[in-house]
Protein backbone atom coordinates (compact mmCIF):
# COMPACT_ATOMS: atom_id res chain seq x y z
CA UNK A 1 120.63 109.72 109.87
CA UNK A 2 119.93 107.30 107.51
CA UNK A 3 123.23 108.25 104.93
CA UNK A 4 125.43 107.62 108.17
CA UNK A 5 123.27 104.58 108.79
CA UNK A 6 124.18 103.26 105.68
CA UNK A 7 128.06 104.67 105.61
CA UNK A 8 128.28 102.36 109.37
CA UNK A 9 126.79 99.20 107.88
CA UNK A 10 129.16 99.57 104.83
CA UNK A 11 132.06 99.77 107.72
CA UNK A 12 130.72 96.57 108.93
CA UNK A 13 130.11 94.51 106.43
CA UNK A 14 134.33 94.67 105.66
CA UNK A 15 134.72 92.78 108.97
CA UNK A 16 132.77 89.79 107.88
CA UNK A 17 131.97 87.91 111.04
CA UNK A 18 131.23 90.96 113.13
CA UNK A 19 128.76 91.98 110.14
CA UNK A 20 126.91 88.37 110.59
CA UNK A 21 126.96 88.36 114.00
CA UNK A 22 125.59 91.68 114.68
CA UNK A 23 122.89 91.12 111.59
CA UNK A 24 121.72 88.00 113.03
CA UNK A 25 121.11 89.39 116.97
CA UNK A 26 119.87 92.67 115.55
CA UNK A 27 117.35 89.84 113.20
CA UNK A 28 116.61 87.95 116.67
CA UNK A 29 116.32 91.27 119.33
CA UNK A 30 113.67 92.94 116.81
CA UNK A 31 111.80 89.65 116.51
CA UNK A 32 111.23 88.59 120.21
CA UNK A 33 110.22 92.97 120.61
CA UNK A 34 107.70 92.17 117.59
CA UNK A 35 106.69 89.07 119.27
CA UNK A 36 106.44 90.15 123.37
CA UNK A 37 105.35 93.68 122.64
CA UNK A 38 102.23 92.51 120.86
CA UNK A 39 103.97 93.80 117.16
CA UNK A 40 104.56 97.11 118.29
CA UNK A 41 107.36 97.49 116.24
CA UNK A 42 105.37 96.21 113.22
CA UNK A 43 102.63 98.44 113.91
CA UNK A 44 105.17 101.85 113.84
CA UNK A 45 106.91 100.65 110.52
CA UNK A 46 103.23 99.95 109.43
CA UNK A 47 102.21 103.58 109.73
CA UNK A 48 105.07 105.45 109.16
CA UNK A 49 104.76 103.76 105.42
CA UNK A 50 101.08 103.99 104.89
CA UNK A 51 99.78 106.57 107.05
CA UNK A 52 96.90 104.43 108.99
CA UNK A 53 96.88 102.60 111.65
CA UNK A 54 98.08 98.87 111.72
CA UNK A 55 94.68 96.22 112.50
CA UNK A 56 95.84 92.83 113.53
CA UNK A 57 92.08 91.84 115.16
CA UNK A 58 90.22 92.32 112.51
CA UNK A 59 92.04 93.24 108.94
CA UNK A 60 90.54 94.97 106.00
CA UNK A 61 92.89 96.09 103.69
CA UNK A 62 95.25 94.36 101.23
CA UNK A 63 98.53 95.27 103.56
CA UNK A 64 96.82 94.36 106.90
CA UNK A 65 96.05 90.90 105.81
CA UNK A 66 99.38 90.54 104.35
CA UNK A 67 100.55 90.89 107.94
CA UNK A 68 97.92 88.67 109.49
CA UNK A 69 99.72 85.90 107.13
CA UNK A 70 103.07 87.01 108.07
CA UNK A 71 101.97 86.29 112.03
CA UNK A 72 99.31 83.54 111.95
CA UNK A 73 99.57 81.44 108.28
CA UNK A 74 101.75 78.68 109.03
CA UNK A 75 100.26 76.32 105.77
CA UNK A 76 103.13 73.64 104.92
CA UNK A 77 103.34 74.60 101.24
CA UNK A 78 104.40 78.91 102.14
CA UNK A 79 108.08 77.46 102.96
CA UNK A 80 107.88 75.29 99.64
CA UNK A 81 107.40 77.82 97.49
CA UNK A 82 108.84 80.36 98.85
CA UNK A 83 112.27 78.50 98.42
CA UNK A 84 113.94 78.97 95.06
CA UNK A 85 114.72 75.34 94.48
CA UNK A 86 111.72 73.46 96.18
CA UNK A 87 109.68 75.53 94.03
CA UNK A 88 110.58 74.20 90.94
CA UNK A 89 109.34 70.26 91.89
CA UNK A 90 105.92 72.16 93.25
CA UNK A 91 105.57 73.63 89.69
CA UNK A 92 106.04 70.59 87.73
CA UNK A 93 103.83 68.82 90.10
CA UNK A 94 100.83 71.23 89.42
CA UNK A 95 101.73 71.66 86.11
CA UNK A 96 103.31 68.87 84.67
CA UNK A 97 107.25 68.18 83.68
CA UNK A 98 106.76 69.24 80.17
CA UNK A 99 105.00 72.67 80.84
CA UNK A 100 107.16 73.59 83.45
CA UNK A 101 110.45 72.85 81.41
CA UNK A 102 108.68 75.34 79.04
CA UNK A 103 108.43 77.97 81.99
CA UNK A 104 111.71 77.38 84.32
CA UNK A 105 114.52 79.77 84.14
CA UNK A 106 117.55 77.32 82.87
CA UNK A 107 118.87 76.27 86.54
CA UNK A 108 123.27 76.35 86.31
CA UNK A 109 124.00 75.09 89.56
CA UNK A 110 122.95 74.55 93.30
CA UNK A 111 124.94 74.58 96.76
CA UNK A 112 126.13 75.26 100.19
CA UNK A 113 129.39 75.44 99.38
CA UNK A 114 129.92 78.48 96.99
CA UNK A 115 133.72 77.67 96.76
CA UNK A 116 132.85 74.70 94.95
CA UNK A 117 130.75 76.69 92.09
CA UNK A 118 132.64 75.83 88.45
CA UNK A 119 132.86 79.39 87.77
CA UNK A 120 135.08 78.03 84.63
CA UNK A 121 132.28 76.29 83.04
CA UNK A 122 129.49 78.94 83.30
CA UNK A 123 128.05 81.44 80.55
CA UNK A 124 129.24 84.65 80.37
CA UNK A 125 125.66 86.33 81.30
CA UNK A 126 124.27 84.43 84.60
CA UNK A 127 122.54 85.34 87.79
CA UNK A 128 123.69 84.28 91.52
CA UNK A 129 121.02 84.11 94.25
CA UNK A 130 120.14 82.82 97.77
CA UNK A 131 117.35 80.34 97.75
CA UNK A 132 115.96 81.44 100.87
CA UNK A 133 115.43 85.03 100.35
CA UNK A 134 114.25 88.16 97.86
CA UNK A 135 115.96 90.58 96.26
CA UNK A 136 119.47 89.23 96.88
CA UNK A 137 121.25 88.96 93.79
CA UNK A 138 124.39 88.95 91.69
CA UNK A 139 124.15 89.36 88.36
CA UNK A 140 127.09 88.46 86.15
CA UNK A 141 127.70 89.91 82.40
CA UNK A 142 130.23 89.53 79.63
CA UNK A 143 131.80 86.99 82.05
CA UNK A 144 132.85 89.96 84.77
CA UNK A 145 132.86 89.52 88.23
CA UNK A 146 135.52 89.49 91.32
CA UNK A 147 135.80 85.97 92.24
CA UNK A 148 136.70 86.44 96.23
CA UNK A 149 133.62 89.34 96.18
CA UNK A 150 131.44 87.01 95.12
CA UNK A 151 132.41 83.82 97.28
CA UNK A 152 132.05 86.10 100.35
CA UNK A 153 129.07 87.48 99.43
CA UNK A 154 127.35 84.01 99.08
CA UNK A 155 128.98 82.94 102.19
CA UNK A 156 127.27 86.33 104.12
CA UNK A 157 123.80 84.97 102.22
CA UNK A 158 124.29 81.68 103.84
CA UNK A 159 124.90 82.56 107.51
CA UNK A 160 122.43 85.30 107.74
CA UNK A 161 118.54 85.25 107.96
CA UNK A 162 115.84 86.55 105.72
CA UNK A 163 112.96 87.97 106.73
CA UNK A 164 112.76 87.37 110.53
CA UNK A 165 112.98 90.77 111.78
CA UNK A 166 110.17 91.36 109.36
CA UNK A 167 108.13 88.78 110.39
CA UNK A 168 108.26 86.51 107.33
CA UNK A 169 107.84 83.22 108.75
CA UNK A 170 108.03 81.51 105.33
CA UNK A 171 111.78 81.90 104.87
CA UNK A 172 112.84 80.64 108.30
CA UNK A 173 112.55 76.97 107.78
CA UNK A 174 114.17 76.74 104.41
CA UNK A 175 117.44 75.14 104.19
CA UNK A 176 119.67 77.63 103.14
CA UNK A 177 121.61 77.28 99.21
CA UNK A 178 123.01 79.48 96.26
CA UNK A 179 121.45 78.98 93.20
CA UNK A 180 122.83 80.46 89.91
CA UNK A 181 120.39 80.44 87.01
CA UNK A 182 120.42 81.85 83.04
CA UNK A 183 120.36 85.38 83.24
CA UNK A 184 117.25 86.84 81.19
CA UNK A 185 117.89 89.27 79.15
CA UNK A 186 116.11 91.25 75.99
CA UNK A 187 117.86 91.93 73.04
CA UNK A 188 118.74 95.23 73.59
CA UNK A 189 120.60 93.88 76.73
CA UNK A 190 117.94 95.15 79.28
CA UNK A 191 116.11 92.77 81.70
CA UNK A 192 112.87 91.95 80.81
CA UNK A 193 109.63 93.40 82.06
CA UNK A 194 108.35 91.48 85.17
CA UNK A 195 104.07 90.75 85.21
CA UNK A 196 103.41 89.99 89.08
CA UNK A 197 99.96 88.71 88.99
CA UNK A 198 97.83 89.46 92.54
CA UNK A 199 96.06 86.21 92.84
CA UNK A 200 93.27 85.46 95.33
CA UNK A 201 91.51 81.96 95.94
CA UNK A 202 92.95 81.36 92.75
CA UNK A 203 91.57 84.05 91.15
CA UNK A 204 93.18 87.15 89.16
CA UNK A 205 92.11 90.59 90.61
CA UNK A 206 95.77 92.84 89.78
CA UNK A 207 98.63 92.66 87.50
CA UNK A 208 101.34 95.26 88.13
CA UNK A 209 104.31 95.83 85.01
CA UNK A 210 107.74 96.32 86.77
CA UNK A 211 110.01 98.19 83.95
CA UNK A 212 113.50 97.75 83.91
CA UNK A 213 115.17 96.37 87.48
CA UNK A 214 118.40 97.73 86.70
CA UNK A 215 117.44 101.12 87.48
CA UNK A 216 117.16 102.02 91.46
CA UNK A 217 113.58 103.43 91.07
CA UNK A 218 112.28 100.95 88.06
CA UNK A 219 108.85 102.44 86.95
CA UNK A 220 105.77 100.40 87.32
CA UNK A 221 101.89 100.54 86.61
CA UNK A 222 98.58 98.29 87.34
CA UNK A 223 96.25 96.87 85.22
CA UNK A 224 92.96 94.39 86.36
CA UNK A 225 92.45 91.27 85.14
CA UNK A 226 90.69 92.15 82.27
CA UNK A 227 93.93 94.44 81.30
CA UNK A 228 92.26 97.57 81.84
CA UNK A 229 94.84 100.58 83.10
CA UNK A 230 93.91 101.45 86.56
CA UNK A 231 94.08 104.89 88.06
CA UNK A 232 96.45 103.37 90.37
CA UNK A 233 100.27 104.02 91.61
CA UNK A 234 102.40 103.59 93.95
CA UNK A 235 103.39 107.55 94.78
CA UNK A 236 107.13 106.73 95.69
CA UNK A 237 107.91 105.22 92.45
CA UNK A 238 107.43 106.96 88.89
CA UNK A 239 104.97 106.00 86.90
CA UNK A 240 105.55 103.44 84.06
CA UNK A 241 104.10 103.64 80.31
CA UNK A 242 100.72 101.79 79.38
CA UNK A 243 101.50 98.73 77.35
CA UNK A 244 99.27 96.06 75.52
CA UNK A 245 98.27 93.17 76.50
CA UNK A 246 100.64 90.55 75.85
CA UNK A 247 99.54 88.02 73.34
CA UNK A 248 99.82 85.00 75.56
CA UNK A 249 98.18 86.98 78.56
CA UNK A 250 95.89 84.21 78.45
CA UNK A 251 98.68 81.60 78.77
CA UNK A 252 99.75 83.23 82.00
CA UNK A 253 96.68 83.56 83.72
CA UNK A 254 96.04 80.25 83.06
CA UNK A 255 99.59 79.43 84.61
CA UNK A 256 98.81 81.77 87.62
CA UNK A 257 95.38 80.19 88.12
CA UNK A 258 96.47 76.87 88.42
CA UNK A 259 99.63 77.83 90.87
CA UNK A 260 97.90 80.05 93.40
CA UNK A 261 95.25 77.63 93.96
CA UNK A 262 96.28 76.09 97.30
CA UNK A 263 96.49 79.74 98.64
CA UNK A 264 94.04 82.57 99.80
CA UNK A 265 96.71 85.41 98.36
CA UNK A 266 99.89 84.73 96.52
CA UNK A 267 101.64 86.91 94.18
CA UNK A 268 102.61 84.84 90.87
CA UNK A 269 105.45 86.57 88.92
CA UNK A 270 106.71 86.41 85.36
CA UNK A 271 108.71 87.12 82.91
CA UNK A 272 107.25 87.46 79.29
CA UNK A 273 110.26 87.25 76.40
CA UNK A 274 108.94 88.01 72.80
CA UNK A 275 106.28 85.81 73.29
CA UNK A 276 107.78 83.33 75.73
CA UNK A 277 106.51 82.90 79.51
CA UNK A 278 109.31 82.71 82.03
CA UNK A 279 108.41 81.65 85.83
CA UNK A 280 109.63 84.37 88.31
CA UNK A 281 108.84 83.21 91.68
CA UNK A 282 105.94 83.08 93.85
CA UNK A 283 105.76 85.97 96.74
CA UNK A 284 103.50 85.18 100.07
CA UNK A 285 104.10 89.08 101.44
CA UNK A 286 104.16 91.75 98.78
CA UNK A 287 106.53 94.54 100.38
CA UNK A 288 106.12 93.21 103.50
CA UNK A 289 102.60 94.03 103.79
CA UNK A 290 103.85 97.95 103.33
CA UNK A 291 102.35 98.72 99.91
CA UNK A 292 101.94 101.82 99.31
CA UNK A 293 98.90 102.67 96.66
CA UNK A 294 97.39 105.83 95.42
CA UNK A 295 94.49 106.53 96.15
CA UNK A 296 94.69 104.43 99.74
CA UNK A 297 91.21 103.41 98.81
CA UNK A 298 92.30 100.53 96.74
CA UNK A 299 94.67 98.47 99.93
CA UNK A 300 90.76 98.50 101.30
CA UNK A 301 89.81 97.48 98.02
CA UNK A 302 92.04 94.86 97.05
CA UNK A 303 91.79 93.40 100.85
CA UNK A 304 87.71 92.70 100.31
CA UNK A 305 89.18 90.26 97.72
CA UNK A 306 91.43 88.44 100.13
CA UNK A 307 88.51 86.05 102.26
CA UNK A 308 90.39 84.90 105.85
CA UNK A 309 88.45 81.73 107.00
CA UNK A 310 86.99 83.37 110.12
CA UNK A 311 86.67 80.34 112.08
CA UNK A 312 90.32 79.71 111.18
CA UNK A 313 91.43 83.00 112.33
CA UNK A 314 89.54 82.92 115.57
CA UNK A 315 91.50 79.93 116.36
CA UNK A 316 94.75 81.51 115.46
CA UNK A 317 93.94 84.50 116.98
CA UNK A 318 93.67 82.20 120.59
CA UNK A 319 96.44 80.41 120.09
């Protein structure tokens, strides 16, 4: 089911305005189900992935409380950050221009209009993305790429949603651009390992390694905050090698610490180049809130860290 799934949406997506028009209702029809059936929907997808029962009232795990935010958080700064451009003034803001010039992936160009991109005056390695989404990418090498593939691919980026069907409220208000930035790179041509810091109330209480994106099941592993290897995984993805702690580990935090502060939960990512600290992005709803760790234990865990203002939820919860 899912292969011919897949084969029909490939079938689609070569008719370009029937693909964004039937994306954009099928975004809108499982939204207003979510939203009148009391996130039914949400709740099925919820435990199909992790095998317990979806609680909206009264959330205890790590992945519950990630979709309590994805319903009832509505704080000013999640669409901020959560945009690939705006993000960049809210980091030198907290951290100062100088600092975050240190930490900014090298931004090429910004628009609306991806016909108007100077294709001609770009480096050979860069990296095309949608500022209003995650996980949407282009990646460009050696110069290589189809021109018209490209164009309508950023065109399809700008007319669709992100995140709606899903609940992800953050995403909906930003105003929608493609952003090309430096592609990062090691020297033996891989991409660089990605440290995604779990930060609550401003404090660090998970790092998990992501190995090698290129790959379609990139291995990954957990540390705490203290870099200690926890007997952790996620059991649909293999499990990644135990590394040292980066030199500048301290350096990071410090970055993380000072970024997350504003927020209850927010996922601070990195990259970390022989020796030099690269800002990822910041991520309000890890997987969706569909996380899947081994032993389940530690989403109940992880989710005593995460402290919902009760009076604030109450209110939510009535309105």
């Amino acid at each position: 089911m899912n292969l011919l799934y897949k084969r029909l949406k490939e079938k689609i997506k070569k008719h370009y305005s029937l693909f964004i028009t039937l994306y954009n209702i099928r975004a809108y029809v499982l939204y207003f189900i979510n939203r009148i059936s009391y996130y039914q929907l949400e709740k099925i997808r919820f435990y199909q992935k992790l095998e317990y029962p979806l609680n909206i009232n009264n959330p205890q795990s790590f992945n519950e409380k990630t979709i309590w935010k994805k319903i009832y958080d509505r704080n000013p700064l999640l669409p901020i950050t959560a945009d690939k451009v705006q993000v960049r003034s809210y980091i030198k803001e907290v951290l100062g221009e100088k600092q975050a010039k240190e930490i900014l992936i090298p931004l090429l160009y910004v628009t609306n209009q991806p016909e108007t991109i100077p294709f001609d005056k770009l480096p050979p390695a860069f990296i095309i993305k949608p500022n209003h989404a995650s996980g949407r990418k282009i990646i460009v090498e050696d110069g290589n790429f189809n021109l018209e593939d490209v164009i309508r691919t950023c065109k399809r980026w700008l007319k669709t949603s992100y995140g709606l069907e899903k609940l992800e409220w953050a995403y909906q208000p930003i105003k929608r651009k493609i952003i090309i930035e430096q592609l990062l790179l090691e020297e033996d041509g891989k991409i660089p390992n990605e440290f995604l810091f779990y930060m609550f109330h401003g404090k660090c209480k998970l790092i998990y390694v992501i190995f090698d994106r290129r790959v379609d099941a990139p291995s990954r592993i957990f540390f705490d905050e203290k870099w200690n290897f926890l007997l952790v995984r996620n059991p649909s993805l293999p499990q990644g090698p135990k590394i040292k702690k980066p030199k500048n580990y301290e350096i990071m935090l410090e970055i993380a610490e000072k970024l997350s502060k504003p927020f209850d939960h927010i996922r601070v990512d990195f990259y970390n180049i022989n020796g030099k600290i690269y800002f990822g992005e910041l991520t309000h709803y890890a997987v969706s809130g569909r996380l899947k760790f081994e032993p389940q234990s530690f989403d109940f865990k992880l989710g005593k860290y995460w402290k919902i203002e009760h009076e604030y939820w109450e209110k939510q919860m009535k309105s």
